[in-house]
Protein backbone atom coordinates (compact mmCIF):
# COMPACT_ATOMS: atom_id res chain seq x y z
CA UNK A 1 217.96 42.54 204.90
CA UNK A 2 216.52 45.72 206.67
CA UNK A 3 215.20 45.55 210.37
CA UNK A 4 211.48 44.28 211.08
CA UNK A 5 210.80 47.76 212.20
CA UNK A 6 210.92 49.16 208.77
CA UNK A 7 208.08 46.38 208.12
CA UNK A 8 205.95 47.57 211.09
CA UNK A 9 205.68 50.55 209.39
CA UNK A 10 202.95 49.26 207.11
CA UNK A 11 200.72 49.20 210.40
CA UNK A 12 201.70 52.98 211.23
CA UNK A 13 201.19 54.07 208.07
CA UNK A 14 197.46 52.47 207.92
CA UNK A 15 196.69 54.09 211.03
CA UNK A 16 198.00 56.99 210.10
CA UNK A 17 196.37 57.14 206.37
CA UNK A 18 192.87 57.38 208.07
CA UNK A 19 192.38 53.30 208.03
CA UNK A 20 189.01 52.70 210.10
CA UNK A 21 189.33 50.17 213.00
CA UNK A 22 188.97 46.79 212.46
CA UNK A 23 185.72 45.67 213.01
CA UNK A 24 183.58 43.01 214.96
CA UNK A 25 183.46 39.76 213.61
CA UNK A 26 179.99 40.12 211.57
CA UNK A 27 181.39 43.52 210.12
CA UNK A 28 184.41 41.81 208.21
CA UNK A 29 183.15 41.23 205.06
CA UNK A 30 181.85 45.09 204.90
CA UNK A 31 185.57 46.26 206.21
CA UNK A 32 187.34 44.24 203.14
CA UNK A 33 184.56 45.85 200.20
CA UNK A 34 185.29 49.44 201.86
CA UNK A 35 189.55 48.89 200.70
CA UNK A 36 189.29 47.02 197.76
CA UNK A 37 185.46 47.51 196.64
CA UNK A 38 184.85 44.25 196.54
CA UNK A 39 184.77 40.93 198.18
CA UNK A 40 188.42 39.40 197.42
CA UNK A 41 188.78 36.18 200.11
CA UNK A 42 192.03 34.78 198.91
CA UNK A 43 194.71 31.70 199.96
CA UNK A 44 197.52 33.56 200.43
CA UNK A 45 201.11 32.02 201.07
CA UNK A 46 203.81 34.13 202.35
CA UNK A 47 206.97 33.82 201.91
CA UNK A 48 209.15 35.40 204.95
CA UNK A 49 212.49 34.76 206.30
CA UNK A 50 211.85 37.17 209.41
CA UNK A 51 209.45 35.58 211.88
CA UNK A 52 208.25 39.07 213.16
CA UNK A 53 207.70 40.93 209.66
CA UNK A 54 205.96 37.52 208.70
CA UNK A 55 203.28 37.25 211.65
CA UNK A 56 202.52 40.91 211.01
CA UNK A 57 201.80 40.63 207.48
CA UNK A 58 200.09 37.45 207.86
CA UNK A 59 197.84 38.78 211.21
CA UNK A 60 196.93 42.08 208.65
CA UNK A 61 195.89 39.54 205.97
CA UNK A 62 193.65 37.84 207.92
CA UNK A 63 192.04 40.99 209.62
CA UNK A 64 190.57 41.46 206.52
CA UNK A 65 189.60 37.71 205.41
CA UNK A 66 192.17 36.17 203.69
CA UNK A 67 193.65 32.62 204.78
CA UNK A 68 197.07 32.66 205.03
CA UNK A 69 200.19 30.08 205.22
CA UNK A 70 203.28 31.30 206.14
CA UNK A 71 206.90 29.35 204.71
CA UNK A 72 209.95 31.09 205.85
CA UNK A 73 211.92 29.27 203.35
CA UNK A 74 212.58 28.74 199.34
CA UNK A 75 212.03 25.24 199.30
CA UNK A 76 209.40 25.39 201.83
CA UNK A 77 207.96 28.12 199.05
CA UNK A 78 208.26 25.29 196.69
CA UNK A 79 206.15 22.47 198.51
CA UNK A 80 203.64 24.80 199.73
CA UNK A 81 202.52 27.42 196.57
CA UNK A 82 199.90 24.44 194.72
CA UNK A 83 197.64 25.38 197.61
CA UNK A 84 197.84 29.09 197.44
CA UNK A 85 195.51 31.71 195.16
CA UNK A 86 198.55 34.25 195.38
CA UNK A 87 202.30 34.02 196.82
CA UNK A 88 203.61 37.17 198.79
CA UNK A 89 207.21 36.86 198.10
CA UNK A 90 210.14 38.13 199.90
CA UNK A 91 213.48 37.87 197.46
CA UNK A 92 215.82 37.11 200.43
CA UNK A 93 215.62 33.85 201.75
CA UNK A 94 218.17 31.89 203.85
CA UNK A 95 218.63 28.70 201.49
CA UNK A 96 217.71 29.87 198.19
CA UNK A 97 217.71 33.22 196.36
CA UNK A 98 213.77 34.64 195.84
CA UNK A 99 214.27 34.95 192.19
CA UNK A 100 215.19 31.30 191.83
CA UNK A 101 212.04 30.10 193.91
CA UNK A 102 209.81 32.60 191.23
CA UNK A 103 211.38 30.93 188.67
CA UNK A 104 210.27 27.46 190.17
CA UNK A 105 206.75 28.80 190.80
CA UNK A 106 206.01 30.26 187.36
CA UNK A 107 207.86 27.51 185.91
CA UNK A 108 205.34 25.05 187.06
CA UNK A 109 201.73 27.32 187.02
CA UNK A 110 200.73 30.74 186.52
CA UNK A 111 199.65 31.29 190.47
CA UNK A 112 200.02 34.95 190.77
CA UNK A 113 202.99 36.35 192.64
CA UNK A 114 204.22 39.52 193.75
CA UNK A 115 207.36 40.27 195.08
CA UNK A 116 207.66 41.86 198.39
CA UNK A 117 211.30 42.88 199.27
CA UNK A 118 213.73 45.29 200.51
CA UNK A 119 215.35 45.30 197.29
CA UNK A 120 214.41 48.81 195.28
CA UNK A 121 216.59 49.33 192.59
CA UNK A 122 215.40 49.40 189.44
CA UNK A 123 217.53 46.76 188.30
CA UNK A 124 216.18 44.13 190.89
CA UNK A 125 212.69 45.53 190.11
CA UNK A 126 213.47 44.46 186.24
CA UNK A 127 215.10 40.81 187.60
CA UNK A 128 212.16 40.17 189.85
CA UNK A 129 209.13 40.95 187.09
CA UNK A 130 211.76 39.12 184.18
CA UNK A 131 211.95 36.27 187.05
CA UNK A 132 208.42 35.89 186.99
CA UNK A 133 206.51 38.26 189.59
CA UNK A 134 202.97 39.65 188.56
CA UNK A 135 204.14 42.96 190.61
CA UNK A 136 206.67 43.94 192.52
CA UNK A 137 206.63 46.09 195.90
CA UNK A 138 209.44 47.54 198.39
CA UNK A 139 209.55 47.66 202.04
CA UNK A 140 208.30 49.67 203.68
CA UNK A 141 205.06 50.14 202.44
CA UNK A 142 201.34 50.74 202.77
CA UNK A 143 198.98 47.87 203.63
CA UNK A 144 196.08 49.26 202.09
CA UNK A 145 198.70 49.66 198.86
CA UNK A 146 199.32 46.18 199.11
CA UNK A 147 195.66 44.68 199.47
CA UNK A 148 195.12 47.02 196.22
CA UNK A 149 197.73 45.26 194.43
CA UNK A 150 196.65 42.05 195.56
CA UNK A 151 193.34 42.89 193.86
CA UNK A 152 194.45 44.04 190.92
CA UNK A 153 196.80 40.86 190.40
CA UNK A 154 193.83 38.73 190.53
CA UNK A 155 191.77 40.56 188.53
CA UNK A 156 193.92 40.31 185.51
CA UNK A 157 194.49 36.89 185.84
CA UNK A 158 191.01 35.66 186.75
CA UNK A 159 189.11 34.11 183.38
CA UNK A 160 186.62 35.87 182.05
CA UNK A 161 184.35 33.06 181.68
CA UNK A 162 184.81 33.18 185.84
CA UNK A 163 182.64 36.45 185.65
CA UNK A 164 179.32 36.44 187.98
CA UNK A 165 178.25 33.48 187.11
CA UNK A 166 176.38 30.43 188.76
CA UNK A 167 176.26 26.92 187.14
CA UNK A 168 173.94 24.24 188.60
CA UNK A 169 174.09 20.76 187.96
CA UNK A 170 171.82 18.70 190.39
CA UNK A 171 173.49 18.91 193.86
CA UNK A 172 176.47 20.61 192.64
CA UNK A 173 176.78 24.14 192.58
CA UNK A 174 179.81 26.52 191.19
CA UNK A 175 179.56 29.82 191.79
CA UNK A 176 182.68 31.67 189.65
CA UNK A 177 182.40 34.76 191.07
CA UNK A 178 182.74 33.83 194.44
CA UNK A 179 184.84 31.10 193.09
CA UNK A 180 183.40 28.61 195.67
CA UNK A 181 181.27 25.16 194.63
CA UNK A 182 178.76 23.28 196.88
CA UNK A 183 177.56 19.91 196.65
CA UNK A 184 174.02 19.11 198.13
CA UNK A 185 174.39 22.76 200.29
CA UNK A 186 177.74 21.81 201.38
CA UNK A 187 180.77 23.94 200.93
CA UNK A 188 183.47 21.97 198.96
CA UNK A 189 187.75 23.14 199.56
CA UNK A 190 189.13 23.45 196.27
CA UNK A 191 192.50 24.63 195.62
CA UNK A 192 192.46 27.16 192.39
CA UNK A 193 193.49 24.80 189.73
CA UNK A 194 191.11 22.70 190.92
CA UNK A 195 188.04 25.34 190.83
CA UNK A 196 189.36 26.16 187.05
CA UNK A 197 189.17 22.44 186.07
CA UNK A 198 185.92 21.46 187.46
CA UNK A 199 184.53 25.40 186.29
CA UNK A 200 186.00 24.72 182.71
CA UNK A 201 184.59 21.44 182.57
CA UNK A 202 180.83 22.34 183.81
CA UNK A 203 180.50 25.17 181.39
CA UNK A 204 180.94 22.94 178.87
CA UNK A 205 178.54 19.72 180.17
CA UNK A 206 177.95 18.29 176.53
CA UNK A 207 181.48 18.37 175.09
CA UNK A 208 184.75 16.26 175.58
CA UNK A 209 187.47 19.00 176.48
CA UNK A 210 190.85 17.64 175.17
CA UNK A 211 193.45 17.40 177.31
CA UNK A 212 195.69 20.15 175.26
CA UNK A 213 192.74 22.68 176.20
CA UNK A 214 193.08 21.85 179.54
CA UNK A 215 196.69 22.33 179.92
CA UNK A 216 196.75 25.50 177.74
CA UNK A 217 193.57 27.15 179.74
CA UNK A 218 194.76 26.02 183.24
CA UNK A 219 198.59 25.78 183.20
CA UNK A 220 199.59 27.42 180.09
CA UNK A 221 202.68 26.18 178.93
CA UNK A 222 204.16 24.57 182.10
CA UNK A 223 202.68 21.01 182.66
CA UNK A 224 202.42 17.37 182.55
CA UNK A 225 200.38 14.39 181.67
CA UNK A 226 200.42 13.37 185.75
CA UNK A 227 199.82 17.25 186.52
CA UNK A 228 196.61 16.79 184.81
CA UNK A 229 195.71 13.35 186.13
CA UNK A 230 196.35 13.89 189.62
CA UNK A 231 194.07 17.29 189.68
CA UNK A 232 191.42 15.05 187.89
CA UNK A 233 191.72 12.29 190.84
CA UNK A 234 191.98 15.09 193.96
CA UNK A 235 189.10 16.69 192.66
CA UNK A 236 186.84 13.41 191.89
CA UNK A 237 187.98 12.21 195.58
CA UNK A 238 186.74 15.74 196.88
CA UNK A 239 183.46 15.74 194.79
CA UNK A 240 183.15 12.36 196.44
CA UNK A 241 182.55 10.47 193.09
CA UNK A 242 184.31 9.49 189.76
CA UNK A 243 181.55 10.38 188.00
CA UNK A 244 181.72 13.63 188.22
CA UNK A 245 184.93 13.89 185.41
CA UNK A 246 183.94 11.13 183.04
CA UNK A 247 187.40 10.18 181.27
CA UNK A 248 187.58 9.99 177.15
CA UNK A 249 190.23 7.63 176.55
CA UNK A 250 192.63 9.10 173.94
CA UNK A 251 190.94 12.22 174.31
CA UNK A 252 190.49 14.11 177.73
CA UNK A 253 187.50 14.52 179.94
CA UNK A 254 184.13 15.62 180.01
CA UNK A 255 181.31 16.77 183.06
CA UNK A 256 179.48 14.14 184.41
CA UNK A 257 177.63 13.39 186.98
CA UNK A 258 177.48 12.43 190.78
């Protein structure tokens, strides 16, 4: 694996680009639409066997809004990704190999991930995107390159039904642009399966969506009857009522609500 210094780079090569300093607190949100263009606040896990290449990516992540969790192993990869919008993944970890913990990501959802590794040959470029990866980017690189990507990831897998829109039901609120939902004014944490269930089933108030459109809208081909069930229950304990995903025996589930 190549030195942390090669890493650090990223941080010269900002500065060095013509990257403006970061600013105050209140100027943050105005910092991250001058890089990408537009507001992108993301969960983002990385994956990082090297403790210094790790707190530098993760302090430049959150410079510009993002939260971040940081795993410095594959199976700690594993437990962690169901809470992450996007996995920054480095290929060589000390207990598994980074292709194998891909696999196991993409295996069970579609959460977007892009490689980030020392390895540059074409060859491991082909393994890592065949393993899985939405993209796929060598050390050393640009930060501002990498926040682009980032972008760009989430763009193509982001619903279009997502697009700048607000639904209202009572207290509840979803707004899928922002991708963020409030309930009586209140801000409510959802995970992003979570926020495409509850979205899914609020555009559609009036109809029972079967459980085969869930799974094919939200998880695509990798899922389970309990994956479904225990979204369905995390998110009704969130909301803070049942009623708010009415279950169709035999069927699947409808909007309700609180």
């Amino acid at each position: 694996m190549r030195q942390s210094s090669n890493f650090l780079e990223l941080d010269e090569r900002c500065a060095c680009e013509g990257e403006r300093p970061v600013p105050a607190e209140g100027d943050r949100s105005e910092n991250r639409r001058s890089l990408t263009g537009q507001l992108t606040r993301q969960r983002v896990l990385v994956v990082e066997n090297n403790r210094a290449e790790a707190e530098t990516l993760a302090r430049g992540l959150r410079r510009h809004g993002h939260e971040v969790a940081s795993v410095d192993s594959g199976m700690a990869a594993l437990q962690a990704y169901d809470e992450a919008d996007i996995v920054l993944l480095d290929l060589e970890l000390p207990d598994l190999d980074g292709l194998e913990v891909c696999r196991g990501i993409r295996s069970a959802c579609d959460t977007p991930i892009i490689a980030v590794t020392a390895r540059g040959a074409e060859l491991d470029r082909v393994l890592g995107l065949q393993a899985g990866a939405d993209d796929y980017l060598v050390k050393p690189y640009g930060f501002r390159e990498l926040l682009a990507r980032m972008d760009a990831v989430m763009r193509r897998i982001r619903p279009r039904a997502q697009v700048a829109r607000t639904i209202c039901h009572g207290p509840l609120e979803i707004d899928a642009s922002a991708r963020q939902v409030r309930l009586g004014g209140r801000p409510v944490d959802l995970t992003r399966k979570e926020f495409d269930l509850l979205h899914l089933l609020a555009s559609h108030p009036t109809t029972v969506i079967p459980r085969k459109r869930l799974i094919r809208e939200i998880w695509g081909d990798s899922w389970s009857r309990r994956t479904v069930d225990t979204h369905v229950g995390t998110l009704r304990n969130k909301l803070g009522a049942s009623s708010w995903v009415v279950t169709v025996r035999g069927v699947g589930f409808r909007f309700g609500h609180g």
